[in-house]
C-alpha atoms as a PDB file:
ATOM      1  CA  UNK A   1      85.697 139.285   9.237  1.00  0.00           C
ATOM      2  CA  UNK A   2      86.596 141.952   6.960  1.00  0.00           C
ATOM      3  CA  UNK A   3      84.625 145.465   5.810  1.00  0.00           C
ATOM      4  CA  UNK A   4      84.037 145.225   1.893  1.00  0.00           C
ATOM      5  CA  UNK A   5      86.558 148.306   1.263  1.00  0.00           C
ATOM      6  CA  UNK A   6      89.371 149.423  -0.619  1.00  0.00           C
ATOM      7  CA  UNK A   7      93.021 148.846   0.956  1.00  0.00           C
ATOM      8  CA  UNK A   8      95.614 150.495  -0.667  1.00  0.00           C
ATOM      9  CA  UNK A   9      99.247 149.233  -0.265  1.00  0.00           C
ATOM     10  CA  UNK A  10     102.364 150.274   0.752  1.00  0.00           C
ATOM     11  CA  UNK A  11     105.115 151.248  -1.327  1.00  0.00           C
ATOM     12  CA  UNK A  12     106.666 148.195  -1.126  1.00  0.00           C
ATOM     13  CA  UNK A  13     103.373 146.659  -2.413  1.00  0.00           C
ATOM     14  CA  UNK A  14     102.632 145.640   0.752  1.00  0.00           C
ATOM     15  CA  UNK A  15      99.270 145.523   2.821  1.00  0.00           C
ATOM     16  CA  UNK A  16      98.837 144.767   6.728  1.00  0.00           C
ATOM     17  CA  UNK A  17      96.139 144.644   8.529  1.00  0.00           C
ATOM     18  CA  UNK A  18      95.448 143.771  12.423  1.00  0.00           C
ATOM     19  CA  UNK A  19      92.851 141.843  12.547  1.00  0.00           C
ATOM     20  CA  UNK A  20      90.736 140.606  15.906  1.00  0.00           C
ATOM     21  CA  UNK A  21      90.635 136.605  15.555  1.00  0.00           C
ATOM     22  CA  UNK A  22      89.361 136.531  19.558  1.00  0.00           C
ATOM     23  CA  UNK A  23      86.333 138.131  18.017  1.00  0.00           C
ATOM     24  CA  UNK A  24      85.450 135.654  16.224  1.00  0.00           C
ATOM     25  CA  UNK A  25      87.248 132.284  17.273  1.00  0.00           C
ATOM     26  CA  UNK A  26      88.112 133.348  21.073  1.00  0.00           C
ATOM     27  CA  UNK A  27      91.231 132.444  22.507  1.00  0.00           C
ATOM     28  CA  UNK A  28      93.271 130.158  20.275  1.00  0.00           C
ATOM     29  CA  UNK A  29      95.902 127.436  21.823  1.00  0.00           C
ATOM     30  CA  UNK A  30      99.543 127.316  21.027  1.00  0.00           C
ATOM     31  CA  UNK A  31     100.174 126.283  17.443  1.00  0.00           C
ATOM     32  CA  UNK A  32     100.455 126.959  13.533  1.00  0.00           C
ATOM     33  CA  UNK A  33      97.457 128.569  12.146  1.00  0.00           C
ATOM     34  CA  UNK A  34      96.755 130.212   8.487  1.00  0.00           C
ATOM     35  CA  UNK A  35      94.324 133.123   7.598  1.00  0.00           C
ATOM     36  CA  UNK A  36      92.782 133.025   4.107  1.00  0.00           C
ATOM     37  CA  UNK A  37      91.523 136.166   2.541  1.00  0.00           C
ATOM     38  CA  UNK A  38      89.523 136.157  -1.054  1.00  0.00           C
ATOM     39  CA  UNK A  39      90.048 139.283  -2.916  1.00  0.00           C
ATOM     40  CA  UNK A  40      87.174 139.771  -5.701  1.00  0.00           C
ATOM     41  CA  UNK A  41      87.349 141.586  -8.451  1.00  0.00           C
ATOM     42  CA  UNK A  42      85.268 141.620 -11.833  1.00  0.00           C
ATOM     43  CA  UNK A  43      83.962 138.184 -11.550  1.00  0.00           C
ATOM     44  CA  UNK A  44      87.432 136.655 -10.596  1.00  0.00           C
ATOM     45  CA  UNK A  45      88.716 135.371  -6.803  1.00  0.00           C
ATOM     46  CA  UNK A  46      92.234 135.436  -5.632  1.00  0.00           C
ATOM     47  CA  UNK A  47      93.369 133.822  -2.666  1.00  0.00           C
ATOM     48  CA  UNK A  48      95.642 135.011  -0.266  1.00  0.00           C
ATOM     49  CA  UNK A  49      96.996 133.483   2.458  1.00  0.00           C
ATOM     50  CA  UNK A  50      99.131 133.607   5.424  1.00  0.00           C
ATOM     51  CA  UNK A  51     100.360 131.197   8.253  1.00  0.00           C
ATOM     52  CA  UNK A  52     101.183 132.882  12.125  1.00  0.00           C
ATOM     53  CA  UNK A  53     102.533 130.918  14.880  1.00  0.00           C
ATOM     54  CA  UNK A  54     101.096 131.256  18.607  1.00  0.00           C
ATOM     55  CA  UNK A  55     103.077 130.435  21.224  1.00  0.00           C
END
């Protein structure tokens, strides 16, 4: 779960975030999982993605 605000990246054009996945999901098991994140903007989606590993 997001907030619908601006994020503003860094100068290497990058953005992190920490985000709270126990909040929603609870305590995941070991294993490869991806986040997805839809950025909207006039009408048009992008997708971005990311995989993290839990060990």
């Amino acid at each position: 779960m997001w907030i619908a605000i601006a994020y503003v990246p860094n100068a290497n054009k990058q953005l992190n975030q920490k985000i709270n996945i126990g909040e929603c999901y609870g305590k995941l098991s070991s294993g490869t999982y991806r986040i997805v994140k839809p950025v909207y903007d006039n009408g048009y989606a992008d997708i971005y993605s990311n995989e993290f590993v839990i060990k």
